[in-house]
C-alpha atoms as a PDB file:
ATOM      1  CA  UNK A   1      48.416 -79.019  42.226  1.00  0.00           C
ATOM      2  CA  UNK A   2      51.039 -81.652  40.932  1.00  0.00           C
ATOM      3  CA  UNK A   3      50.747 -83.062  44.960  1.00  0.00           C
ATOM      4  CA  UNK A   4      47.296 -83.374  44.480  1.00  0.00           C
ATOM      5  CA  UNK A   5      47.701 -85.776  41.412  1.00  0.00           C
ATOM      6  CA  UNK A   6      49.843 -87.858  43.639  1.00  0.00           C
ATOM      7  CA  UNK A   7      53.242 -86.564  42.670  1.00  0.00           C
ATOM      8  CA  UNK A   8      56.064 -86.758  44.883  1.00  0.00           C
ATOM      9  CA  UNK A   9      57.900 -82.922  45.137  1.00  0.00           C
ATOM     10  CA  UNK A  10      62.031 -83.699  44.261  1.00  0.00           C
ATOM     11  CA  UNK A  11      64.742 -81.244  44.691  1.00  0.00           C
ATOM     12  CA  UNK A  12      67.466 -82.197  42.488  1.00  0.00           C
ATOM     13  CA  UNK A  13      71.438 -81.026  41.476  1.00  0.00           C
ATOM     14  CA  UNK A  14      71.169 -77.789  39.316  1.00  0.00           C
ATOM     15  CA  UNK A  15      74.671 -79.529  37.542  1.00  0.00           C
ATOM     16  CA  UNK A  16      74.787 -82.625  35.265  1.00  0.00           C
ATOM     17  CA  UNK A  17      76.537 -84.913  33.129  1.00  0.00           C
ATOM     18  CA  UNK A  18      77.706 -82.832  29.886  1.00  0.00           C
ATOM     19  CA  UNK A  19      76.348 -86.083  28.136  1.00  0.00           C
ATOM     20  CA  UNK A  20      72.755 -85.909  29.952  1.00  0.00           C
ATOM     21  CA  UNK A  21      73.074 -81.969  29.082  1.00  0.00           C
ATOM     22  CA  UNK A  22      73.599 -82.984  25.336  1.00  0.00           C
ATOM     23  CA  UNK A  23      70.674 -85.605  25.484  1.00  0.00           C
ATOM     24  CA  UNK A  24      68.187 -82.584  26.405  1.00  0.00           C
ATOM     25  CA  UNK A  25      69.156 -79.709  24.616  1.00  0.00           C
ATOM     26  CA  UNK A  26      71.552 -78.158  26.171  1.00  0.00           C
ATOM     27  CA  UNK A  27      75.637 -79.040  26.021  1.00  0.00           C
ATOM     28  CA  UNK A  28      77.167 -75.279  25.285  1.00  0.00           C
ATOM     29  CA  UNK A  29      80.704 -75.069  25.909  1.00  0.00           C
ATOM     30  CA  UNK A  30      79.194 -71.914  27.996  1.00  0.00           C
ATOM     31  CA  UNK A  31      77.551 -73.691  30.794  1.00  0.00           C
ATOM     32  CA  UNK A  32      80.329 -76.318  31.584  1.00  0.00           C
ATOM     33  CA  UNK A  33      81.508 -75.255  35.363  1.00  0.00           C
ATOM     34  CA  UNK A  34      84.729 -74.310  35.575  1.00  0.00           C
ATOM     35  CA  UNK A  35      85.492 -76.163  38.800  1.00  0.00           C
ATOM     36  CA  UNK A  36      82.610 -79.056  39.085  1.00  0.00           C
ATOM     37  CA  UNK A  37      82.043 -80.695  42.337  1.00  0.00           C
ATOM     38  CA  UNK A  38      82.299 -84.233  40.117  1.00  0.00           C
ATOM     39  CA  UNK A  39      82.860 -85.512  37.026  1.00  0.00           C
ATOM     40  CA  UNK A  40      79.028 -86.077  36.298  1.00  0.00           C
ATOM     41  CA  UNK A  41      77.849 -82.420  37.378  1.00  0.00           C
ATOM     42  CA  UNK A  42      79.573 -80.743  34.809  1.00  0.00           C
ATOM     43  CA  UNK A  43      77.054 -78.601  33.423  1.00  0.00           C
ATOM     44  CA  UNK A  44      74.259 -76.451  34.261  1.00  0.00           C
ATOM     45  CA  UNK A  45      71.124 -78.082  33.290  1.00  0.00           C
ATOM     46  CA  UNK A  46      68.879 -77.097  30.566  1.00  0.00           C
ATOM     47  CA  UNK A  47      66.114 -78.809  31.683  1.00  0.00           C
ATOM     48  CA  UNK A  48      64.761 -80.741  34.833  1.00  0.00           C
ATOM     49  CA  UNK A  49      64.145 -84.041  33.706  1.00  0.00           C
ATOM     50  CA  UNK A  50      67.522 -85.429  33.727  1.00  0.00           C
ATOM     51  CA  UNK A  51      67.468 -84.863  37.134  1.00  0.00           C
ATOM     52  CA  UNK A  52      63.908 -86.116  38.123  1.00  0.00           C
ATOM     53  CA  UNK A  53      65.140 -89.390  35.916  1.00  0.00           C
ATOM     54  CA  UNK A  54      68.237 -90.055  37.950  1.00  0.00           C
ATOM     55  CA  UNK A  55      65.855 -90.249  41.011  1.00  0.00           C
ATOM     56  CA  UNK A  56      63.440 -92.452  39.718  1.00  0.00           C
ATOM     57  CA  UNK A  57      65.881 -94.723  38.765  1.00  0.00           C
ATOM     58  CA  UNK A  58      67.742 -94.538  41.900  1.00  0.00           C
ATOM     59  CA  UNK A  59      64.128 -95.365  43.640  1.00  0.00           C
ATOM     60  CA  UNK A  60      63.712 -98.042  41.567  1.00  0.00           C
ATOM     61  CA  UNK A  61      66.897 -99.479  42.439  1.00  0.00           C
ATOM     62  CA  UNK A  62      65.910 -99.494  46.076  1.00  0.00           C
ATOM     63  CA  UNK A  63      62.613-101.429  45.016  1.00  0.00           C
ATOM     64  CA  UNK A  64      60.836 -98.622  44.570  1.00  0.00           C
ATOM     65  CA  UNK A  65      59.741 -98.360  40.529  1.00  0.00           C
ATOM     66  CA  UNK A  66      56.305 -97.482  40.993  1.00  0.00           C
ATOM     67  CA  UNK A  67      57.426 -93.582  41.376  1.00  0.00           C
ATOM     68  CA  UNK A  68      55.726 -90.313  40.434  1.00  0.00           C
ATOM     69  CA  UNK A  69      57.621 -87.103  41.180  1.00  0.00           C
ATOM     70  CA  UNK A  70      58.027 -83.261  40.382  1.00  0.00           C
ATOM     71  CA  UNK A  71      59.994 -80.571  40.675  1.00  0.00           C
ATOM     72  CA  UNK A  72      60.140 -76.281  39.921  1.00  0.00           C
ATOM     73  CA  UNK A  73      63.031 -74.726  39.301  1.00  0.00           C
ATOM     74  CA  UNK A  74      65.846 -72.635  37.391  1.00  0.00           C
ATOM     75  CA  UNK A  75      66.759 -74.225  34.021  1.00  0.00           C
ATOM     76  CA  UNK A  76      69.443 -72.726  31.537  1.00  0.00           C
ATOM     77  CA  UNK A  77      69.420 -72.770  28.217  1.00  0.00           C
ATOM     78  CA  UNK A  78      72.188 -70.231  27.558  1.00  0.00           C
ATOM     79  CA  UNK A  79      74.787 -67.870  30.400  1.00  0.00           C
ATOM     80  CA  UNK A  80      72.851 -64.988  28.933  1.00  0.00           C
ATOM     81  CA  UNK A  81      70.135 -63.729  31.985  1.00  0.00           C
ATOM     82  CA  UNK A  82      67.253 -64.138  29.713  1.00  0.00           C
ATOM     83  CA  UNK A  83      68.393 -67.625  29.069  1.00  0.00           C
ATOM     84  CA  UNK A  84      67.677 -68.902  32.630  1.00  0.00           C
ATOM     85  CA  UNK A  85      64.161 -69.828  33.246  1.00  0.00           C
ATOM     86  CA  UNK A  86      61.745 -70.978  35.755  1.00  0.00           C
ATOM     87  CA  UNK A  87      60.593 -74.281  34.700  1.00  0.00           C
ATOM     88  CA  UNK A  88      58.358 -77.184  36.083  1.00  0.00           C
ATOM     89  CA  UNK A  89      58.553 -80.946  35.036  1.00  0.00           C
ATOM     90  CA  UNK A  90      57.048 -84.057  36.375  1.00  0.00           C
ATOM     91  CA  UNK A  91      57.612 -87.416  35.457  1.00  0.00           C
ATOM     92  CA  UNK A  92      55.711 -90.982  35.943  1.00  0.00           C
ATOM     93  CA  UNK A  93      57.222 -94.614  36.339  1.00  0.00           C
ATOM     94  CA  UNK A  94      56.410 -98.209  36.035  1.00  0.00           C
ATOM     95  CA  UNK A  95      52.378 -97.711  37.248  1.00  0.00           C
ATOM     96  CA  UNK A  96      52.106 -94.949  39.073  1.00  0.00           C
ATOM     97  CA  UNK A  97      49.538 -93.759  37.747  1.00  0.00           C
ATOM     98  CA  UNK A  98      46.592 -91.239  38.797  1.00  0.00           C
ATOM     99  CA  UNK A  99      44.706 -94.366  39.339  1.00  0.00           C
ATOM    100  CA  UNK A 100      46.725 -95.757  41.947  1.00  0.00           C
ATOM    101  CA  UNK A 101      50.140 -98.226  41.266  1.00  0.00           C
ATOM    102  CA  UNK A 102      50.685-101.819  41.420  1.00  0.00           C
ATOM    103  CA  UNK A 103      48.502-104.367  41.898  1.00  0.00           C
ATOM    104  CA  UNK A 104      44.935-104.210  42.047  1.00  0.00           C
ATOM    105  CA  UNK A 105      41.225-105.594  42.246  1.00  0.00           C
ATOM    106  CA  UNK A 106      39.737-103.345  39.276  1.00  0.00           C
ATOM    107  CA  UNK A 107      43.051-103.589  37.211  1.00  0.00           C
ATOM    108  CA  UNK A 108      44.577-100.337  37.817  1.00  0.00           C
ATOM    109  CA  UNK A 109      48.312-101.696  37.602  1.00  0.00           C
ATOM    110  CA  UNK A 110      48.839-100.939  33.789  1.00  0.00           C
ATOM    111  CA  UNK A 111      51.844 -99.228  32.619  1.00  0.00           C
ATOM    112  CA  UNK A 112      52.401 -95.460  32.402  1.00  0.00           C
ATOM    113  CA  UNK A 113      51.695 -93.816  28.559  1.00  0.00           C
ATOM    114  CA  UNK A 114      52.275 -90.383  27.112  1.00  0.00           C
ATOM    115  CA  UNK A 115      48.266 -89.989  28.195  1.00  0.00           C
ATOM    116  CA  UNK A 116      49.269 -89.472  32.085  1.00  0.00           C
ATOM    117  CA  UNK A 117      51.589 -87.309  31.000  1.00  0.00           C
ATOM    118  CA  UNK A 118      49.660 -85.127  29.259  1.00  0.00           C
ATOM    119  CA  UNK A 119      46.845 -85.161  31.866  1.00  0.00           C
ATOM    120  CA  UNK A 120      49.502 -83.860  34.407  1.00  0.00           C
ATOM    121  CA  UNK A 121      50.771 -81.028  32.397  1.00  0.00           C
ATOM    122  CA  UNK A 122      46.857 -79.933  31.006  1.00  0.00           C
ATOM    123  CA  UNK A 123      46.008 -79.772  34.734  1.00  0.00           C
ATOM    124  CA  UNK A 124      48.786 -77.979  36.362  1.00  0.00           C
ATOM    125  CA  UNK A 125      48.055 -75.194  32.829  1.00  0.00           C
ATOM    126  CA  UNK A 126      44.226 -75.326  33.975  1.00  0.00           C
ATOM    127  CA  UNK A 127      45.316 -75.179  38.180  1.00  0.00           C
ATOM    128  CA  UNK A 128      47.524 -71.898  37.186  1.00  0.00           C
ATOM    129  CA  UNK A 129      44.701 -70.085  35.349  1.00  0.00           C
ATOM    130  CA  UNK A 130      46.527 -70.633  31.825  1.00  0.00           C
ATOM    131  CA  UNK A 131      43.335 -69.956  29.103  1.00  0.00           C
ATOM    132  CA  UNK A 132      43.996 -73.394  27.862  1.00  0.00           C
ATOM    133  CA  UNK A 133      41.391 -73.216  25.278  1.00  0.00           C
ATOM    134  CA  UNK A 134      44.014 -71.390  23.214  1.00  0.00           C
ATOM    135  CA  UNK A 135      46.739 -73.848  23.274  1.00  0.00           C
ATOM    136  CA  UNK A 136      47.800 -76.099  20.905  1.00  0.00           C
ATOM    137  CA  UNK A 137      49.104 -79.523  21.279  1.00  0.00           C
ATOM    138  CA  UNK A 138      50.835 -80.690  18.159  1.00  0.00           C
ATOM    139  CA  UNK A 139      52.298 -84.739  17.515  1.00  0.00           C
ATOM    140  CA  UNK A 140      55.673 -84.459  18.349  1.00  0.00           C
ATOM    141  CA  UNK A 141      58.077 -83.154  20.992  1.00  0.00           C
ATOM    142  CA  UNK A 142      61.786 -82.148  21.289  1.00  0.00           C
ATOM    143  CA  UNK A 143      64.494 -84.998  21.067  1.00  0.00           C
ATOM    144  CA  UNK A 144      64.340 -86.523  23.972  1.00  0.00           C
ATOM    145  CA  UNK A 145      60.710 -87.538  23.519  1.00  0.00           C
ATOM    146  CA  UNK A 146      59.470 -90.681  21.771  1.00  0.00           C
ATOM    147  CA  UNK A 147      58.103 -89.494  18.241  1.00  0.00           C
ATOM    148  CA  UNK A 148      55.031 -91.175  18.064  1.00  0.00           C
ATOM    149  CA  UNK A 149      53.852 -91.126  21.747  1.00  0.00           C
ATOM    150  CA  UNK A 150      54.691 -87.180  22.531  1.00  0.00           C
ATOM    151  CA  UNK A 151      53.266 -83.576  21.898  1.00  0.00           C
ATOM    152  CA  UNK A 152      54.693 -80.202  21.917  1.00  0.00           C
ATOM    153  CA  UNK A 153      52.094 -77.099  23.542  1.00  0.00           C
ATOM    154  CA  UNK A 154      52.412 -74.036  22.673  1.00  0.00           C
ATOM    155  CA  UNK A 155      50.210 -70.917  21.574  1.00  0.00           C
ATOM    156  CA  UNK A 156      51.038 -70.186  18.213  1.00  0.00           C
ATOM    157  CA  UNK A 157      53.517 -71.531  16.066  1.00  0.00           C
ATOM    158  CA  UNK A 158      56.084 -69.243  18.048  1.00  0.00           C
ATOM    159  CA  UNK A 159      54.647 -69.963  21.061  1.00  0.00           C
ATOM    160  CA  UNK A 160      55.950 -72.871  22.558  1.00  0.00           C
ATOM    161  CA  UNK A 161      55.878 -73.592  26.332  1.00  0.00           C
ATOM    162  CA  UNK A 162      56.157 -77.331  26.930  1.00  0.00           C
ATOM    163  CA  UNK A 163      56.475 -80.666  25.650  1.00  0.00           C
ATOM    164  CA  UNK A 164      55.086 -83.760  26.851  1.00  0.00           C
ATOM    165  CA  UNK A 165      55.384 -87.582  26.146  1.00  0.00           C
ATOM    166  CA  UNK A 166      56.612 -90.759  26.759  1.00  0.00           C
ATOM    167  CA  UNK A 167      60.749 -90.996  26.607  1.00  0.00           C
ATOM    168  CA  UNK A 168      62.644 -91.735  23.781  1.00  0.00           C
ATOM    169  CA  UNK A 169      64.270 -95.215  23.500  1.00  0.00           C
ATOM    170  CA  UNK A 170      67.649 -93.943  22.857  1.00  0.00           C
ATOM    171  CA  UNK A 171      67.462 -91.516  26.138  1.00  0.00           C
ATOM    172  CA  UNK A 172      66.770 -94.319  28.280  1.00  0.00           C
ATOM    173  CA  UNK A 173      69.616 -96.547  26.753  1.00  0.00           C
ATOM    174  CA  UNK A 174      72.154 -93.503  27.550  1.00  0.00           C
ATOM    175  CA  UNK A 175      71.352 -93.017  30.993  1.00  0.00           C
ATOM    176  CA  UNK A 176      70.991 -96.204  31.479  1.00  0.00           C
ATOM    177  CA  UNK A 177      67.448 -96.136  32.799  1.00  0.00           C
ATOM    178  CA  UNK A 178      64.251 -98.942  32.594  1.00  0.00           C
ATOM    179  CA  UNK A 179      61.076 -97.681  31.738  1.00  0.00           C
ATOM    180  CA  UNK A 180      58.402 -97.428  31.339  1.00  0.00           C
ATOM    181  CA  UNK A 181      58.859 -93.258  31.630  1.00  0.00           C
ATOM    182  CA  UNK A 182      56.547 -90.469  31.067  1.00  0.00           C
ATOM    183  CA  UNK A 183      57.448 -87.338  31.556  1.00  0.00           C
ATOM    184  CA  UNK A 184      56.071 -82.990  31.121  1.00  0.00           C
ATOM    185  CA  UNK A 185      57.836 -79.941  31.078  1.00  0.00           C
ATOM    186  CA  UNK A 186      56.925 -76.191  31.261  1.00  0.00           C
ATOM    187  CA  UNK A 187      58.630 -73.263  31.373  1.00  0.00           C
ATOM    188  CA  UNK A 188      56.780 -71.158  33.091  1.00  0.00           C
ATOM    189  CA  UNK A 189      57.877 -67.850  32.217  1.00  0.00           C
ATOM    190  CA  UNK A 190      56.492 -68.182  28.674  1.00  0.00           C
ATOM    191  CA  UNK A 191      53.483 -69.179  29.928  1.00  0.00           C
ATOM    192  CA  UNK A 192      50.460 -66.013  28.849  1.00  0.00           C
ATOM    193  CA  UNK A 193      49.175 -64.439  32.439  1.00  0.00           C
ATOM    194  CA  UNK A 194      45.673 -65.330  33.662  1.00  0.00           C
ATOM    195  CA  UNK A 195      42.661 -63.830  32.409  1.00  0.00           C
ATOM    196  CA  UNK A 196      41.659 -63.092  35.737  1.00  0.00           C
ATOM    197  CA  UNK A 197      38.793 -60.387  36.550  1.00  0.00           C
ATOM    198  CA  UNK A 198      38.177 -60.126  39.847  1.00  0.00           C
ATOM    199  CA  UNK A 199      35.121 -58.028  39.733  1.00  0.00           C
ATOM    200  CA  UNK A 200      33.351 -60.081  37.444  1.00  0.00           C
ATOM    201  CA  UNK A 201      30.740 -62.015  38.681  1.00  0.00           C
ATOM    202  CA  UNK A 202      30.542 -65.792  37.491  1.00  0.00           C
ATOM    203  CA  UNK A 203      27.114 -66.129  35.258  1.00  0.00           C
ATOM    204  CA  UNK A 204      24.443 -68.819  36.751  1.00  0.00           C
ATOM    205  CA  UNK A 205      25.111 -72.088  35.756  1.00  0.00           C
ATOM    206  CA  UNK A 206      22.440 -72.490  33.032  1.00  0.00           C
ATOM    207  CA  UNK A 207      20.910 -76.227  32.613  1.00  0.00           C
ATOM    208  CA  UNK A 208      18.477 -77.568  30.120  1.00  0.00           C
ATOM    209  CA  UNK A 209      15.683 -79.416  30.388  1.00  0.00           C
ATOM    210  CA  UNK A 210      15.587 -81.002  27.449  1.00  0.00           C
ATOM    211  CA  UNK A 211      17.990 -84.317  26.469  1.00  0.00           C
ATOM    212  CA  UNK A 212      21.253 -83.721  24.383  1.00  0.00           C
ATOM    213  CA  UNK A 213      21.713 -85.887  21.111  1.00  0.00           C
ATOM    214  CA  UNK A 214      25.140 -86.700  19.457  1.00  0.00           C
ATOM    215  CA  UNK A 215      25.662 -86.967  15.885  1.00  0.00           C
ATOM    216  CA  UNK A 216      28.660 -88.123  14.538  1.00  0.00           C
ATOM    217  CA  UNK A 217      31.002 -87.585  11.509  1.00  0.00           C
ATOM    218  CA  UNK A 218      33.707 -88.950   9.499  1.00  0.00           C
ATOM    219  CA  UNK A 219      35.955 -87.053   7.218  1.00  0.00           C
ATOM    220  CA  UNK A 220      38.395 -88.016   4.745  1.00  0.00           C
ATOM    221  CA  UNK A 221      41.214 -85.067   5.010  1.00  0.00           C
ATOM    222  CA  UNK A 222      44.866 -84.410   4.269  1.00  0.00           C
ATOM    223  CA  UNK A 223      47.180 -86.230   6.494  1.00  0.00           C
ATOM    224  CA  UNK A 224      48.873 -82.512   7.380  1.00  0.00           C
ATOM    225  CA  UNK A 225      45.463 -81.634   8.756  1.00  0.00           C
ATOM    226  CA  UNK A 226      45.209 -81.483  12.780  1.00  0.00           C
ATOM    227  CA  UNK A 227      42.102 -83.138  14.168  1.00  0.00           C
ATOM    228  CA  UNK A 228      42.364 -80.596  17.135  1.00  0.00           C
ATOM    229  CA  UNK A 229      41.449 -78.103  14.568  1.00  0.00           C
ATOM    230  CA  UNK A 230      38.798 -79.767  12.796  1.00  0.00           C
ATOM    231  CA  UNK A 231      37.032 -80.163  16.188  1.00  0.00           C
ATOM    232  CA  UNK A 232      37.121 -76.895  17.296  1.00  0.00           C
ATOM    233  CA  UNK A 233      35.631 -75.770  13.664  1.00  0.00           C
ATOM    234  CA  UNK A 234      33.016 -78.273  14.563  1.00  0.00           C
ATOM    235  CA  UNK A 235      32.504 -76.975  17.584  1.00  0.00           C
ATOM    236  CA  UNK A 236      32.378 -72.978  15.922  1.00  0.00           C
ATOM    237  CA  UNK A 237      30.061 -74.020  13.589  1.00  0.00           C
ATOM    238  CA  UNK A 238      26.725 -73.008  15.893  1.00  0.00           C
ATOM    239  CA  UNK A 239      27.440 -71.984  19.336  1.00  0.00           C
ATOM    240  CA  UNK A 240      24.292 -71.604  20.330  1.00  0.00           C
ATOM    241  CA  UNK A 241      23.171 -75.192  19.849  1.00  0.00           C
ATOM    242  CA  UNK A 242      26.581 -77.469  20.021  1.00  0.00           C
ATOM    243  CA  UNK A 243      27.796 -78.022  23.707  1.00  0.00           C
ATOM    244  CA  UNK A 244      30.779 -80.370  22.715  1.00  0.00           C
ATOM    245  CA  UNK A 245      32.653 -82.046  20.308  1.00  0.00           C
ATOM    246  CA  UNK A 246      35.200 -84.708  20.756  1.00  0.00           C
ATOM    247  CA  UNK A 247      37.536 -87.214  18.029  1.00  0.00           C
ATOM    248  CA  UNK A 248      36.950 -90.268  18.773  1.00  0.00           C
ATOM    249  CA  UNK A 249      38.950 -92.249  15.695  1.00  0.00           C
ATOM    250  CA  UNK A 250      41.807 -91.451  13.616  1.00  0.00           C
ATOM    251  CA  UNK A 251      42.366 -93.660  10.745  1.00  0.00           C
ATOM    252  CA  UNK A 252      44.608 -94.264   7.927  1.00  0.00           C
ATOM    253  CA  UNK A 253      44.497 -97.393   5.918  1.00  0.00           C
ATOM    254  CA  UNK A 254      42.864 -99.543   3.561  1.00  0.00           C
ATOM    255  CA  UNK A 255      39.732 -98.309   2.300  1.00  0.00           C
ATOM    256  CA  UNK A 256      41.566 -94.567   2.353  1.00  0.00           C
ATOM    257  CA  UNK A 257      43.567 -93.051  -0.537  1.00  0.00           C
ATOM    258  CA  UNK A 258      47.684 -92.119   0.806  1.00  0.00           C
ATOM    259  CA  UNK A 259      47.751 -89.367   1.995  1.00  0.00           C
ATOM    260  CA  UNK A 260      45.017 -88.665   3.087  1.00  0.00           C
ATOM    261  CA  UNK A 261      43.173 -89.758   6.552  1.00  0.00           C
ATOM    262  CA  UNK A 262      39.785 -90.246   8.036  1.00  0.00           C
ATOM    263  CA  UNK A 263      39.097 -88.295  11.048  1.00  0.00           C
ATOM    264  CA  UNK A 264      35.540 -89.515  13.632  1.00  0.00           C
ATOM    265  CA  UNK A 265      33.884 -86.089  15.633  1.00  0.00           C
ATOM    266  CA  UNK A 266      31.692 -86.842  17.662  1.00  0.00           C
ATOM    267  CA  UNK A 267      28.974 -83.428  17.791  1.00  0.00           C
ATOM    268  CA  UNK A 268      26.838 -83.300  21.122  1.00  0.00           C
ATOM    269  CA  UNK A 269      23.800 -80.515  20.654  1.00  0.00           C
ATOM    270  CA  UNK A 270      22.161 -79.456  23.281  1.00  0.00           C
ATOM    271  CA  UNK A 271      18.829 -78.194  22.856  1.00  0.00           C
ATOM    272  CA  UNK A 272      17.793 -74.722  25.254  1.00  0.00           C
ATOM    273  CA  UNK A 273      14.090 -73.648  23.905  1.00  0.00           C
ATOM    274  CA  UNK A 274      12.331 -76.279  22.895  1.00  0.00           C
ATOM    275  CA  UNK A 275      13.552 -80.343  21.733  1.00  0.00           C
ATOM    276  CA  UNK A 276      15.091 -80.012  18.231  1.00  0.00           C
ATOM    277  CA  UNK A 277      13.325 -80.975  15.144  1.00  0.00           C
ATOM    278  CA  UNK A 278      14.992 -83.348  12.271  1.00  0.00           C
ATOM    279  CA  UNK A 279      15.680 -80.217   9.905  1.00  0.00           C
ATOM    280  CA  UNK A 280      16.913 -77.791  12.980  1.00  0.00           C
ATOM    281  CA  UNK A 281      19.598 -80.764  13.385  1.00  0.00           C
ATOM    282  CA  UNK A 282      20.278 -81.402   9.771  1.00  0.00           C
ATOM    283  CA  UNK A 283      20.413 -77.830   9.332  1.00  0.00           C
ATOM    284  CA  UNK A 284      23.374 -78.108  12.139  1.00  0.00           C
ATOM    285  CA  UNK A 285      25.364 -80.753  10.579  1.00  0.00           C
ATOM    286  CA  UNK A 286      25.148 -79.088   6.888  1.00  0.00           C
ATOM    287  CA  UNK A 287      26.709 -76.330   8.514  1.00  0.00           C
ATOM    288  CA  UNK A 288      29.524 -78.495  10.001  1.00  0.00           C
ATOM    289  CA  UNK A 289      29.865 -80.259   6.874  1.00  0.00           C
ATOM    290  CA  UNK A 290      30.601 -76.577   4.904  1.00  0.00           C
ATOM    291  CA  UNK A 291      32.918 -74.990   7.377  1.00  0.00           C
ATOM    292  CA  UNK A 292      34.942 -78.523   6.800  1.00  0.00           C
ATOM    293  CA  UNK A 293      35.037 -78.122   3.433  1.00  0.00           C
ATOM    294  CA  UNK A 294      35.778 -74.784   3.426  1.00  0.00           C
ATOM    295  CA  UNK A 295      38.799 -74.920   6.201  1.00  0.00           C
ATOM    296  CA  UNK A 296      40.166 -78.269   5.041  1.00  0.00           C
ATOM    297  CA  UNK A 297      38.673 -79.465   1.577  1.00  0.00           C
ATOM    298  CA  UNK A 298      37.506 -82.474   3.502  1.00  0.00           C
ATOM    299  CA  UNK A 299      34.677 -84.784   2.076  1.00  0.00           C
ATOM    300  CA  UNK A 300      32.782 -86.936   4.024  1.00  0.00           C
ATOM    301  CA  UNK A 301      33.761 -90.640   4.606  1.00  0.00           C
ATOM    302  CA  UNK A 302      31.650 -92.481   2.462  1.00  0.00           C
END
């Protein structure tokens, strides 16, 4: 899956730096090796990035910096059994992109962004048969992520199974590392099992012959408020007539009280029976405009 996408597989040390061990959660007196092959693999890792970094940089000393690259294996976050996992991380560098890296015709040679990143890890869930329309992706991701350019997934608030995002700043100034970096991981034992069922037979693809129309709405919410969750409300709010709903602006500013923030849906309906009359789709968006209120006390943008 991750070849597919253009990463390169990497088998790295399953020992570190203690200081690379602190950087990513791990450090416990517990996991330092009693006799280490060298003074910088010290300690069993707790995750796989710190590894997957040290080659990219080592590529990119050897004038290779466009690099993408992956790797699956044990991590360990405590000397305990259960605290040894089966984890997979990727990682992207300079422009390697999906796109292609470097220098191109049609402008493909931009740098890497928490975006690729994400893209990586949502495909590898959706490759593996993960029901990804559970998960959550919330702003934010463990310390060695950048803040404002990372996420954490997970299903349920206890739930978490990855993290994904650009790196943090202060990572790359203590290994001593150039971005641009991007990197995912998963562990993939807390991952929920497929919903396969074999003996179920796929429905027929069922298309319309009549043209969808998109409406679109702004509304003025608490800043706490996730706009993943106010588009899947949208999206709840008639299932027999909305097909999709996507954000397509987040703003906070002038014009908009603190503490509060405008969020954009955009609502595609797609008609099945017949083309949809002016008060079938009003009737549609007065229903949106309720469960919003209801869910979130939100008020539309004026």
């Amino acid at each position: 899956l991750l070849a597919s996408r253009g990463l390169v597989e990497a088998v790295t040390w399953s020992f570190i730096s203690h200081d690379a061990a602190k950087l990513f959660g791990g450090g416990s007196r517990k996991l330092v090796l009693a006799n280490p092959i060298a003074a910088d693999l010290s300690d069993m890792r707790p995750s796989l990035l710190p590894g997957l970094i040290r080659s990219a940089q080592a590529n990119a000393d050897r004038g290779f910096g466009d690099v993408a690259l992956f790797e699956v294996g044990q991590v360990f976050q405590s000397d305990e059994p259960e605290g040894q996992l089966i984890a997979a991380a990727g990682l992207r560098r300079g422009t390697a992109r999906l796109e292609g890296a470097g220098r191109h015709w049609d402008g493909a040679a931009k740098p890497v962004d928490a975006f690729d990143a994400k893209a990586d890890v949502m495909a590898l869930l959706a490759g593996l048969g993960v029901p990804v329309g559970g998960l959550q992706i919330v702003a934010g991701g463990p310390s060695w992520a950048h803040p404002g350019r990372s996420g954490t997934l997970q299903f349920g608030p206890k739930g978490v199974v990855g993290a994904f995002g650009e790196l943090h700043p202060r990572v790359l100034k203590a290994l001593d590392v150039k971005g641009p970096l991007v990197a995912f991981e998963i562990h993939l034992d807390a991952l929920p099992l497929p919903k396969y069922k074999p003996t179920k037979v796929k429905s027929k693809l069922a298309l319309s012959d009549f043209q969808p129309l998109t409406r679109d709405f702004a509304f003025i919410v608490d800043k706490t408020v996730a706009a993943g969750d106010m588009a899947k409300t949208a999206q709840n709010a008639d299932r027999n007539l909305i097909a999709e709903t996507s954000v397509f602006d987040i703003y906070e500013g002038a014009g908009v009280e603190p503490g509060k923030k405008s969020v954009a849906l955009a609502v595609t309906l797609q008609p099945v029976e017949k083309t949809l009359t002016e008060a079938e789709i009003e009737a549609v968006a007065a229903k949106i405009i309720a469960e919003m209120a209801k869910r979130y006390k939100a008020a539309l943008r004026g």
